[in-house]
PDB file of N, CA and C in Angstrom:
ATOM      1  N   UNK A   1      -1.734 -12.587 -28.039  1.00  0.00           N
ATOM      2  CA  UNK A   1      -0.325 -12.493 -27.760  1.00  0.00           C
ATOM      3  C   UNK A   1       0.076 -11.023 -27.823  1.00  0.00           C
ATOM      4  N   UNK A   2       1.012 -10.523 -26.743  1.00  0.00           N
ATOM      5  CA  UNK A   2       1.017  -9.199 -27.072  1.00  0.00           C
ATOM      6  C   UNK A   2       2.663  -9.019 -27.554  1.00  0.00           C
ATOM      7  N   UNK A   3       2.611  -7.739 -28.009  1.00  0.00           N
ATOM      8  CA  UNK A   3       3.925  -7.531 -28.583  1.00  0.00           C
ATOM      9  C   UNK A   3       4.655  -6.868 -27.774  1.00  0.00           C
ATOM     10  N   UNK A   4       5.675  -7.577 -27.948  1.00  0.00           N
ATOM     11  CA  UNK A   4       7.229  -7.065 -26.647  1.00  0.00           C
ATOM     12  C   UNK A   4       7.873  -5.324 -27.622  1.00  0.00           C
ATOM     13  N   UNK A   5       7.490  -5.026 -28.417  1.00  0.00           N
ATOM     14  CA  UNK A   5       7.920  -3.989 -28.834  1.00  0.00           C
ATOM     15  C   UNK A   5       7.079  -2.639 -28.873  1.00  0.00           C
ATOM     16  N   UNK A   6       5.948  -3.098 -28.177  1.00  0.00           N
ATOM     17  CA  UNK A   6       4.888  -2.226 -28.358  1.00  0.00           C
ATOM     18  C   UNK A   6       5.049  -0.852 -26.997  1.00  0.00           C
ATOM     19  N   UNK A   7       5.136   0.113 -27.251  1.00  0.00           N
ATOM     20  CA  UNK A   7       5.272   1.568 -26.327  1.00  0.00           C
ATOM     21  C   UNK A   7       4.707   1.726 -25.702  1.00  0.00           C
ATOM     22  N   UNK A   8       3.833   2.222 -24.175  1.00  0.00           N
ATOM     23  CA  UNK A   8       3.021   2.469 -23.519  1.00  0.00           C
ATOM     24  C   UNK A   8       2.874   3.909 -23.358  1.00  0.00           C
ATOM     25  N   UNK A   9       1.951   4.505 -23.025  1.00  0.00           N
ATOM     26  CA  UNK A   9       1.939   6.142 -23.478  1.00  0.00           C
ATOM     27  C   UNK A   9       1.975   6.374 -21.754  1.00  0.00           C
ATOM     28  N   UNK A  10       2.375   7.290 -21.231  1.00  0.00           N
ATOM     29  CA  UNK A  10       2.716   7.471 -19.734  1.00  0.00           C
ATOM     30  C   UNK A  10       1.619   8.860 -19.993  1.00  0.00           C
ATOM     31  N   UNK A  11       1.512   8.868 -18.992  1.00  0.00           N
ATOM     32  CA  UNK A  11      -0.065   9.979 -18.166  1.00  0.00           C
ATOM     33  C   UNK A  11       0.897  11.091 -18.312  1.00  0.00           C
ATOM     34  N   UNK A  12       0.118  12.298 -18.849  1.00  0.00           N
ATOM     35  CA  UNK A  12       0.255  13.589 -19.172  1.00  0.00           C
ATOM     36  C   UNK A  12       1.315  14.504 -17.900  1.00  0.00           C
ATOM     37  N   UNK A  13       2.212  15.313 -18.381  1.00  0.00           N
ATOM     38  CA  UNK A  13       2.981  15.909 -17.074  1.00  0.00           C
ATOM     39  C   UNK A  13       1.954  16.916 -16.268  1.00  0.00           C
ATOM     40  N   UNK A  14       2.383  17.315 -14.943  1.00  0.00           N
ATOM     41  CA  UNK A  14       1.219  17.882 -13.835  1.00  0.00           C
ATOM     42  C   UNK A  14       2.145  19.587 -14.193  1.00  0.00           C
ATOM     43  N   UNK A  15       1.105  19.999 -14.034  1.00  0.00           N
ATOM     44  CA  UNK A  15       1.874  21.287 -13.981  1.00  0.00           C
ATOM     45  C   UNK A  15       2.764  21.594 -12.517  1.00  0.00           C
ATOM     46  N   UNK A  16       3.832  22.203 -12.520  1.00  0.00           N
ATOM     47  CA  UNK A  16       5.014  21.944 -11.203  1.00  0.00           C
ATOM     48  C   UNK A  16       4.717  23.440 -10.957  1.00  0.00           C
ATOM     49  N   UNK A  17       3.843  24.004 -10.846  1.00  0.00           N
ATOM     50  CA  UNK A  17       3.536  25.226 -10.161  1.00  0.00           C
ATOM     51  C   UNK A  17       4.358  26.412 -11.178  1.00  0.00           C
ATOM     52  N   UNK A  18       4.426  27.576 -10.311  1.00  0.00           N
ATOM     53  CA  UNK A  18       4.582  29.290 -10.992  1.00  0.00           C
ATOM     54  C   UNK A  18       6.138  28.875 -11.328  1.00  0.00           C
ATOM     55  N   UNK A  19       6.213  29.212 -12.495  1.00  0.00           N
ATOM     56  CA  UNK A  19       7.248  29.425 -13.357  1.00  0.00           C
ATOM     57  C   UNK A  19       7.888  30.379 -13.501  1.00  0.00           C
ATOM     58  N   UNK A  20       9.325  30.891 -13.398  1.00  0.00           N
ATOM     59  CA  UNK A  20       9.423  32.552 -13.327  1.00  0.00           C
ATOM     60  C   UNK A  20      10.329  32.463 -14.875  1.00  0.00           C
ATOM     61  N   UNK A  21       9.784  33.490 -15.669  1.00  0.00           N
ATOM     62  CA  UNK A  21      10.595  33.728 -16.790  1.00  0.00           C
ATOM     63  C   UNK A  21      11.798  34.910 -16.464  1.00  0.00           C
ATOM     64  N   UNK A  22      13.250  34.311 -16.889  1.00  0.00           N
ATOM     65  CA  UNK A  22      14.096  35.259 -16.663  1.00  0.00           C
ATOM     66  C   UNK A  22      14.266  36.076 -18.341  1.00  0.00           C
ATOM     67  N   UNK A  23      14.591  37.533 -18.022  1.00  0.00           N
ATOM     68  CA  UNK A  23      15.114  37.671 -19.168  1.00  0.00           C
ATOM     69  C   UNK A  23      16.485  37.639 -20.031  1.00  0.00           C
ATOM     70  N   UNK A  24      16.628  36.794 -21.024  1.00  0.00           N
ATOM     71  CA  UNK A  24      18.223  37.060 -21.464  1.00  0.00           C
ATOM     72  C   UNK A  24      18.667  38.659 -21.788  1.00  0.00           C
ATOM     73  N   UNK A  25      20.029  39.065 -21.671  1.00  0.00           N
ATOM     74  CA  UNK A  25      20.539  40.083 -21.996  1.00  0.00           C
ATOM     75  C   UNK A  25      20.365  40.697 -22.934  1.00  0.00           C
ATOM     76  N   UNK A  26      20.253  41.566 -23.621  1.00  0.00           N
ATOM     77  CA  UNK A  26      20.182  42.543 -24.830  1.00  0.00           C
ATOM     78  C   UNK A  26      21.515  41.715 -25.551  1.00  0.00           C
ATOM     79  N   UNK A  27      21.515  41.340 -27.011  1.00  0.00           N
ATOM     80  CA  UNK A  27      22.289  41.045 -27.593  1.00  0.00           C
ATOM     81  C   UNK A  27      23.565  42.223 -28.060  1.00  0.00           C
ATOM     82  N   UNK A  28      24.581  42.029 -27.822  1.00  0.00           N
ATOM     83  CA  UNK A  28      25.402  42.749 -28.539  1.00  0.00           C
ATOM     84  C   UNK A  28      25.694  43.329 -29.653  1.00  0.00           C
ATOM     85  N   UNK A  29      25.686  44.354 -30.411  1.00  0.00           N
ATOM     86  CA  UNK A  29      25.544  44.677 -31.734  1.00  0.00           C
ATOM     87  C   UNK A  29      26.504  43.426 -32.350  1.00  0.00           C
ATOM     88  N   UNK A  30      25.992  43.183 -33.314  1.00  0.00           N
ATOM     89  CA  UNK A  30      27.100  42.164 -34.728  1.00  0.00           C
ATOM     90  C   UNK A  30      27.436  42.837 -35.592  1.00  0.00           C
ATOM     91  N   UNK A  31      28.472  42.719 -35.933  1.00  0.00           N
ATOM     92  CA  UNK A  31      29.143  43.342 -37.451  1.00  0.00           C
ATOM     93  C   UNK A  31      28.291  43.013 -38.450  1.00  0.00           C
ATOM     94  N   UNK A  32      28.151  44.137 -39.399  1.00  0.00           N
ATOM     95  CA  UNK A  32      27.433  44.177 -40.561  1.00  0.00           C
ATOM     96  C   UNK A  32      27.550  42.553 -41.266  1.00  0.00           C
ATOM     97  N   UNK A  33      26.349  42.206 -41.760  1.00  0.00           N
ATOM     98  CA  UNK A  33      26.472  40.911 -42.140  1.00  0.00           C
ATOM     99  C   UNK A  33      26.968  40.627 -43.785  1.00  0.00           C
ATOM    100  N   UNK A  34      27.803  39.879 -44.031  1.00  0.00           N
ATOM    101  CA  UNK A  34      28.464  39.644 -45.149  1.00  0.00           C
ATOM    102  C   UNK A  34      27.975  39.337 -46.214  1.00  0.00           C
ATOM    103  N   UNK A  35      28.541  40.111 -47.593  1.00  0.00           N
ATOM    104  CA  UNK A  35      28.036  39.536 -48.431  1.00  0.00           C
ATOM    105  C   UNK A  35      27.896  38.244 -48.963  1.00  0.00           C
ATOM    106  N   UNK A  36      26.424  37.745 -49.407  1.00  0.00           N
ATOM    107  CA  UNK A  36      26.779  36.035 -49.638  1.00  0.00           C
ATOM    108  C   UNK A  36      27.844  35.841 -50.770  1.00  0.00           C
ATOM    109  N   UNK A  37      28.297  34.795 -50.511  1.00  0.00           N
ATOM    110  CA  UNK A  37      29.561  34.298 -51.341  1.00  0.00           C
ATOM    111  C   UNK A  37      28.787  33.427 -52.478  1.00  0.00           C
ATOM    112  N   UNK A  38      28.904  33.414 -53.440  1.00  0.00           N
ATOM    113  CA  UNK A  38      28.378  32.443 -54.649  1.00  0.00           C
ATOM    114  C   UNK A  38      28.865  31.384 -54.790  1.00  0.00           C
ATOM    115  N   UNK A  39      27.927  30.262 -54.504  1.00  0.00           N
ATOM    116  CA  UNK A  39      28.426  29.230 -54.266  1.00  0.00           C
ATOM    117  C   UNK A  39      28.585  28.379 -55.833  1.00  0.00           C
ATOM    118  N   UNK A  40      29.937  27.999 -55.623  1.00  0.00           N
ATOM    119  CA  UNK A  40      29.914  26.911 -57.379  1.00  0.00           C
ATOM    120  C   UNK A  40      31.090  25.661 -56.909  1.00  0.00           C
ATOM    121  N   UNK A  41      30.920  24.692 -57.721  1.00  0.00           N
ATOM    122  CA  UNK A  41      31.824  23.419 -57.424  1.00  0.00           C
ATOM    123  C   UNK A  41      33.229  23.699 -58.159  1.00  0.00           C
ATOM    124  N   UNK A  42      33.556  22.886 -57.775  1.00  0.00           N
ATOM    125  CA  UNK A  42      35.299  23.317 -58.245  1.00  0.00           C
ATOM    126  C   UNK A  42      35.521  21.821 -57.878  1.00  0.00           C
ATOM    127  N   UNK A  43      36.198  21.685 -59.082  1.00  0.00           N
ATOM    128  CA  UNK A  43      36.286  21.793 -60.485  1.00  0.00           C
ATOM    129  C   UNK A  43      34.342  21.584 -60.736  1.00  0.00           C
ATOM    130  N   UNK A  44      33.842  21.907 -61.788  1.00  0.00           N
ATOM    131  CA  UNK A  44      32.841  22.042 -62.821  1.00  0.00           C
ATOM    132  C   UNK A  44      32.502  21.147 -63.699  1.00  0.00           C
ATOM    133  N   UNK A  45      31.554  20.204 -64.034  1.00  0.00           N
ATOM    134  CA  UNK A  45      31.056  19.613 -65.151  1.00  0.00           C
ATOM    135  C   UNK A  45      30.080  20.222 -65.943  1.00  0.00           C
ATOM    136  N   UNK A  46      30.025  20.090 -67.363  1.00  0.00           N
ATOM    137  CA  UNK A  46      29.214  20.370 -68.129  1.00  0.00           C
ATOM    138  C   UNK A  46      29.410  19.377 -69.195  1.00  0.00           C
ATOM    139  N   UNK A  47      28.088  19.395 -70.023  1.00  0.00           N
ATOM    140  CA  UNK A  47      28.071  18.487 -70.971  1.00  0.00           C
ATOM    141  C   UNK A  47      27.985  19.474 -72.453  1.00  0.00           C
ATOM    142  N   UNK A  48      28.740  19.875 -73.070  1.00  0.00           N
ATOM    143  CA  UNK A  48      28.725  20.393 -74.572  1.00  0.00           C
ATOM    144  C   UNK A  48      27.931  19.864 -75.527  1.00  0.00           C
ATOM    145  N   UNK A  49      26.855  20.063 -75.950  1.00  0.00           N
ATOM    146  CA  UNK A  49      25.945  18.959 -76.860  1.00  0.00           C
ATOM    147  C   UNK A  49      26.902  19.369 -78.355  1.00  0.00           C
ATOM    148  N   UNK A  50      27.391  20.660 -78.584  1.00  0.00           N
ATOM    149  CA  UNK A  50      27.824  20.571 -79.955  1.00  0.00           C
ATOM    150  C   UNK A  50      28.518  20.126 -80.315  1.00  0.00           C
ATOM    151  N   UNK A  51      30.073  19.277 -79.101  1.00  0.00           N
ATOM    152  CA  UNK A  51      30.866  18.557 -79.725  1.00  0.00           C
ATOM    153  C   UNK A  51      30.894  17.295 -78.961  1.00  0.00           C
ATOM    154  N   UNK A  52      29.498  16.944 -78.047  1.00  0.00           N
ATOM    155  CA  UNK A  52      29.329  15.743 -77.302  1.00  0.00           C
ATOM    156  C   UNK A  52      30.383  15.027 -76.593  1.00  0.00           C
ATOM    157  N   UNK A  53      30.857  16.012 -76.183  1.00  0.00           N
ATOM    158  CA  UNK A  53      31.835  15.846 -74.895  1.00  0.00           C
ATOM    159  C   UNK A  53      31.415  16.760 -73.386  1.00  0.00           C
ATOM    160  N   UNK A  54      31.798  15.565 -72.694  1.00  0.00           N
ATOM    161  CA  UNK A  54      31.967  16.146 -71.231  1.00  0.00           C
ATOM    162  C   UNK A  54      33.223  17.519 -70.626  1.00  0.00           C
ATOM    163  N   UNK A  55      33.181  19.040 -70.364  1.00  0.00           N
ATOM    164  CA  UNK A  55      33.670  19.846 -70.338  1.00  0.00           C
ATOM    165  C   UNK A  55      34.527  20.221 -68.558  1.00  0.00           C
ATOM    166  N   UNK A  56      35.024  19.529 -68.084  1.00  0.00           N
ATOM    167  CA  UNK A  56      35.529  19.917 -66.811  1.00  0.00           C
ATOM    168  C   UNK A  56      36.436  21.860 -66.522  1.00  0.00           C
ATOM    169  N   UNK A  57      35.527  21.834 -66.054  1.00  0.00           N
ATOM    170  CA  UNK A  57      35.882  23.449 -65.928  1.00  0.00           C
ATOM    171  C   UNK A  57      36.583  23.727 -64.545  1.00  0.00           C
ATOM    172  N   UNK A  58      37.808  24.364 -64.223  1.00  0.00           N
ATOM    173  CA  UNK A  58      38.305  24.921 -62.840  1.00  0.00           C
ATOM    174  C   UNK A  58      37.779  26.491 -62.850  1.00  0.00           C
ATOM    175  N   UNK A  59      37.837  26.837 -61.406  1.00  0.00           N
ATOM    176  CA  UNK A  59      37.653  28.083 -61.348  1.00  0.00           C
ATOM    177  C   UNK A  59      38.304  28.685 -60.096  1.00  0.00           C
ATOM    178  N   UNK A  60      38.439  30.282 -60.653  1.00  0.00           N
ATOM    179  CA  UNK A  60      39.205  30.757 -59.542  1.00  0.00           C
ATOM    180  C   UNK A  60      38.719  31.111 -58.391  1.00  0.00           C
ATOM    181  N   UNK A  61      39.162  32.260 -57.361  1.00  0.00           N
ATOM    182  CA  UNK A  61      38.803  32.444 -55.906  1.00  0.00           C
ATOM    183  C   UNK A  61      37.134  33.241 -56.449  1.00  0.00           C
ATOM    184  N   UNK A  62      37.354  34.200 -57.696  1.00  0.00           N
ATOM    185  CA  UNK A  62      35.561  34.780 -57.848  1.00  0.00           C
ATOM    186  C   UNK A  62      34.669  34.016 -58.382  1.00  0.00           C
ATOM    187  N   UNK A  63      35.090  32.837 -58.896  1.00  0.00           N
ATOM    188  CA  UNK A  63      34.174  32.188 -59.430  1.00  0.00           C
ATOM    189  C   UNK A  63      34.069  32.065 -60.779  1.00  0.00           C
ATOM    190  N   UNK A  64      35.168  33.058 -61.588  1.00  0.00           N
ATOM    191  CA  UNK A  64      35.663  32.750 -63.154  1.00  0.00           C
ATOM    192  C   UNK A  64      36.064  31.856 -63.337  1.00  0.00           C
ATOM    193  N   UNK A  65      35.844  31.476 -64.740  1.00  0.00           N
ATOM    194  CA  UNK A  65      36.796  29.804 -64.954  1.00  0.00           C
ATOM    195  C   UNK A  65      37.861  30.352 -65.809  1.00  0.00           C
ATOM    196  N   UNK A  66      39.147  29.337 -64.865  1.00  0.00           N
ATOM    197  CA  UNK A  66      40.570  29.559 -65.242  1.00  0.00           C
ATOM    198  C   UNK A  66      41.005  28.920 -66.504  1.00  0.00           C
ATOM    199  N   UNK A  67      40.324  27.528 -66.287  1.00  0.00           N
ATOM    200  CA  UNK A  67      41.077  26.374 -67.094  1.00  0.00           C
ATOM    201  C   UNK A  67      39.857  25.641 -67.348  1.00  0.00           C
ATOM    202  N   UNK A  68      39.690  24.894 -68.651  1.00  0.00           N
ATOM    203  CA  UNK A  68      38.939  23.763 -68.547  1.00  0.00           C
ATOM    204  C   UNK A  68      39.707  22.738 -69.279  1.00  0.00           C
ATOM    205  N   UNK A  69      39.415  21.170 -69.629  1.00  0.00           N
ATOM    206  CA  UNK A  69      39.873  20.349 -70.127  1.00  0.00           C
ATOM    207  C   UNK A  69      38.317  19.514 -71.023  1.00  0.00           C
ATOM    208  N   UNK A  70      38.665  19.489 -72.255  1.00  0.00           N
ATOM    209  CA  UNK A  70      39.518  20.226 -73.020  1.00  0.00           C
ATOM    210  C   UNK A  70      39.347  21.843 -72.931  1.00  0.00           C
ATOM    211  N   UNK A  71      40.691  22.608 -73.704  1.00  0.00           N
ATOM    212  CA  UNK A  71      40.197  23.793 -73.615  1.00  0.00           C
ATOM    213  C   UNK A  71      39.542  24.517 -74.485  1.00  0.00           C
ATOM    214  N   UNK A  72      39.198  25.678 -74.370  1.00  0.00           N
ATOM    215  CA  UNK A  72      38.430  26.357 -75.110  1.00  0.00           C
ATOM    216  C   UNK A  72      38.935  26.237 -76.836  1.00  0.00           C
ATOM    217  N   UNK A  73      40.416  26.428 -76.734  1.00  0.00           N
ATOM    218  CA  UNK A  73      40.787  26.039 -78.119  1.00  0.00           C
ATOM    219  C   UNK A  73      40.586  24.614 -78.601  1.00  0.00           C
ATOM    220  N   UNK A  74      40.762  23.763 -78.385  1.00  0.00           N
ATOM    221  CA  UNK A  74      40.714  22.154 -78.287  1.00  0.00           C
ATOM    222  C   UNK A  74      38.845  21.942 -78.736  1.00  0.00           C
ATOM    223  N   UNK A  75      37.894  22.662 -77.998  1.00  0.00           N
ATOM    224  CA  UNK A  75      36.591  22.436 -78.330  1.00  0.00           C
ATOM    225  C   UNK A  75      36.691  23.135 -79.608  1.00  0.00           C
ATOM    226  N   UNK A  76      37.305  24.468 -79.740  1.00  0.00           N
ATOM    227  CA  UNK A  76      36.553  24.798 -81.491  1.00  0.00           C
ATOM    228  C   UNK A  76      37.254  24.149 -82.126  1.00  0.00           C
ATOM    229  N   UNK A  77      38.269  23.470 -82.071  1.00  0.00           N
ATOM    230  CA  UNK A  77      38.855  22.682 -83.146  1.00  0.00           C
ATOM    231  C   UNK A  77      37.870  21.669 -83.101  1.00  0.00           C
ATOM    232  N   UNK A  78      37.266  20.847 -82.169  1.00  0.00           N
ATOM    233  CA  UNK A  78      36.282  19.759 -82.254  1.00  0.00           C
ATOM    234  C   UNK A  78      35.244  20.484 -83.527  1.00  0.00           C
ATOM    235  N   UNK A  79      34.584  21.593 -82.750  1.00  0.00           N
ATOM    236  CA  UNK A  79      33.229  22.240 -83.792  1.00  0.00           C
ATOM    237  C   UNK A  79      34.180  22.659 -85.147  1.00  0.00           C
ATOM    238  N   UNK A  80      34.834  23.166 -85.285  1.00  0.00           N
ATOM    239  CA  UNK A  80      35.693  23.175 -86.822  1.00  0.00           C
ATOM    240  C   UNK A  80      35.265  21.650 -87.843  1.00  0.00           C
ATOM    241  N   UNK A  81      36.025  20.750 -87.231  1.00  0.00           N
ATOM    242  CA  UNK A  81      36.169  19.521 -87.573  1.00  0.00           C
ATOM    243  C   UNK A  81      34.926  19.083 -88.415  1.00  0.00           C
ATOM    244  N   UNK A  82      34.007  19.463 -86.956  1.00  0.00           N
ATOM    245  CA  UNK A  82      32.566  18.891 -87.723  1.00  0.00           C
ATOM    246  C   UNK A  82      31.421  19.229 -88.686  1.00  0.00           C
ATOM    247  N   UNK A  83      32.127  21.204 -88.801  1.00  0.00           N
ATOM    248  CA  UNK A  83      31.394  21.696 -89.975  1.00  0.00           C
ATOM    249  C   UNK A  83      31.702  21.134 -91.374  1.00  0.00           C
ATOM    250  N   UNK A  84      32.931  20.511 -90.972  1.00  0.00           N
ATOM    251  CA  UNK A  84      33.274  19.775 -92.504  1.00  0.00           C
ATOM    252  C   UNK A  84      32.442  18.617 -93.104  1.00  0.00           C
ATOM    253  N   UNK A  85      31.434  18.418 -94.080  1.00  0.00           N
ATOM    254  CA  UNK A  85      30.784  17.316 -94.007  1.00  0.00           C
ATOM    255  C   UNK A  85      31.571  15.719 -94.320  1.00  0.00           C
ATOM    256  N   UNK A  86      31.182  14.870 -94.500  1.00  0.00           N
ATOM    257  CA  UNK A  86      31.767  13.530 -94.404  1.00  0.00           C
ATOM    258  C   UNK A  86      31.895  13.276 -96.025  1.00  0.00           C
ATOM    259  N   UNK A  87      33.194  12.971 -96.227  1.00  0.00           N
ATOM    260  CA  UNK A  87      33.495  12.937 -97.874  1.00  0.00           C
ATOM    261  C   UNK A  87      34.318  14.005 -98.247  1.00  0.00           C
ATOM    262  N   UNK A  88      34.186  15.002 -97.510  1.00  0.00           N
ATOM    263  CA  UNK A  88      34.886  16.573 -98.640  1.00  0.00           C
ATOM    264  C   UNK A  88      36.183  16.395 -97.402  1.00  0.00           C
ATOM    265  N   UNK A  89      36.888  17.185 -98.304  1.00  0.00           N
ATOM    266  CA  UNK A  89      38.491  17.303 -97.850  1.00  0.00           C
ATOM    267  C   UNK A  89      38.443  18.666 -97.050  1.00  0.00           C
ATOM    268  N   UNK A  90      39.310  18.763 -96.245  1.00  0.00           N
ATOM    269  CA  UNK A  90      39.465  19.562 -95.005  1.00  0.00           C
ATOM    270  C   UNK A  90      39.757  21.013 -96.101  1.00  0.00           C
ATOM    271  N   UNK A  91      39.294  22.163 -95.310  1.00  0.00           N
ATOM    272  CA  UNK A  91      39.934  23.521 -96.390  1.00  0.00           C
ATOM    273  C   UNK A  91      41.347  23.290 -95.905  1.00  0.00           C
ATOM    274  N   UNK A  92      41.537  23.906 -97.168  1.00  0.00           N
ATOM    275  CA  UNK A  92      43.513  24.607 -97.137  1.00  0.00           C
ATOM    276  C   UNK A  92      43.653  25.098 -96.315  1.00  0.00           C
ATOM    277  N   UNK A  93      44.761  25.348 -95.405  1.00  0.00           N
ATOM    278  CA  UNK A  93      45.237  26.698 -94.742  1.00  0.00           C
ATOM    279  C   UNK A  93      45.381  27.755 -96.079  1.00  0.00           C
ATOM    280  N   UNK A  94      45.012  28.936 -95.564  1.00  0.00           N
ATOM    281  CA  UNK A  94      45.942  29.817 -96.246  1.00  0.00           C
ATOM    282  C   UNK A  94      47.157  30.280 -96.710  1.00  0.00           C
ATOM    283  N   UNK A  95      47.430  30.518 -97.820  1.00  0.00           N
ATOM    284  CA  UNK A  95      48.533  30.832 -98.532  1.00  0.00           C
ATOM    285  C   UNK A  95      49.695  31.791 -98.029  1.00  0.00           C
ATOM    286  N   UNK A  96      50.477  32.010 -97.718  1.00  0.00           N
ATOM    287  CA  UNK A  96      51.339  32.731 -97.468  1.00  0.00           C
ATOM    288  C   UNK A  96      51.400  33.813 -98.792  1.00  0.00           C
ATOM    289  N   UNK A  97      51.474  35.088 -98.216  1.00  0.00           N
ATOM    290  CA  UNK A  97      51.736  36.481 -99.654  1.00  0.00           C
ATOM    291  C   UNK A  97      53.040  36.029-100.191  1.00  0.00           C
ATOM    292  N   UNK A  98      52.684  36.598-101.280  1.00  0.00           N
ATOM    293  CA  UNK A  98      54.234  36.262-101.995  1.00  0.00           C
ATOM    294  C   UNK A  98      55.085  37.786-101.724  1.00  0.00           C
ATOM    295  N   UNK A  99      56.583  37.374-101.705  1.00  0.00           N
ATOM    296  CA  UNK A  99      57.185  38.501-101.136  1.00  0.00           C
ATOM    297  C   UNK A  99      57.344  39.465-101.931  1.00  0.00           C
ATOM    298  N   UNK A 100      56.934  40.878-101.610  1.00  0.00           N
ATOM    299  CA  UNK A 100      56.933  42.001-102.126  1.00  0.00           C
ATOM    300  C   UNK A 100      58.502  42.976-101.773  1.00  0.00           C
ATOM    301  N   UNK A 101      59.259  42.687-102.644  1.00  0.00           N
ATOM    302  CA  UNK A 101      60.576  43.836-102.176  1.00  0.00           C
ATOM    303  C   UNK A 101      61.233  43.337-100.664  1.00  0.00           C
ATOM    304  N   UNK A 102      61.287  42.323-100.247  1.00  0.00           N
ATOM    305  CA  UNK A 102      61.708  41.375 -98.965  1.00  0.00           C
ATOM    306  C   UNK A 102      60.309  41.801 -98.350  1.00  0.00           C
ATOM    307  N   UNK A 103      59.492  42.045 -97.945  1.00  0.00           N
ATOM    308  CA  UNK A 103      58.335  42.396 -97.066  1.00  0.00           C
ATOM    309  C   UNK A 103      57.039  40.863 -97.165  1.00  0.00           C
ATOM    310  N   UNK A 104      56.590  41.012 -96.428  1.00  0.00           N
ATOM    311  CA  UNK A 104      55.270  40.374 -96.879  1.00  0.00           C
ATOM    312  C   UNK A 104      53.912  40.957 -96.941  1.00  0.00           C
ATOM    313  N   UNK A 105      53.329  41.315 -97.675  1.00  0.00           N
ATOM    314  CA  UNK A 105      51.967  41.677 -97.716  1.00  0.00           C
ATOM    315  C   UNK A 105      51.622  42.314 -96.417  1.00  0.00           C
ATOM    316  N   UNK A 106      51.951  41.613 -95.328  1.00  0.00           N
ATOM    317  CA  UNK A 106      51.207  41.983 -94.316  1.00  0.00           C
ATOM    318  C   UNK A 106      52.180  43.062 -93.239  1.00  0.00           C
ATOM    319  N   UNK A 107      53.020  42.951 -93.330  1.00  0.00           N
ATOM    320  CA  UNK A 107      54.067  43.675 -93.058  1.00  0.00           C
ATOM    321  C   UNK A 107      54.392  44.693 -93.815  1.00  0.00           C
TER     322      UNK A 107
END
């Protein structure tokens, strides 16, 4: 039985005689070619292993990052958090100076 899908190979092309090669034109000078642009995604994923969160980063027209979520402050408060071990109480804030002659210490 033969198969209805099967290709037949057709006999080799004849050569059609002298061929004339034309030549194309001299190309036109091109403007100096551009510097490559650095390619990055916008917006940005990363994965933070130290506070095991996912980091979405924006960035601007050079390729700096503008913004991320959370932000840069928001993550060290995460790593803050976790230098604290489990059981002990968070440190104090610091004390305010006591007032010297209306001034404060730092002033």
């Amino acid at each position: 039985m033969s198969n209805q899908l099967s290709i037949k190979a057709d006999p080799p092309l004849q050569d059609a005689g002298p061929q004339t090669v034309t030549k194309l034109p001299a190309a036109a000078p091109t403007a100096p070619a551009a510097k490559p642009v650095p390619l990055f995604v916008n917006p940005s994923y990363k994965f933070d292993p130290t506070v095991g969160l996912v980091v979405i980063e924006f960035h601007d027209n050079s390729g700096t990052i503008s913004n991320s979520i959370p932000s840069q402050r928001q993550l060290q408060a995460y790593r803050d958090h976790q230098e604290t071990p489990p059981g002990e109480m968070e440190p104090e804030p610091p004390k305010a100076q006591p007032l010297v002659s209306g001034k404060t210490a730092a002033g």
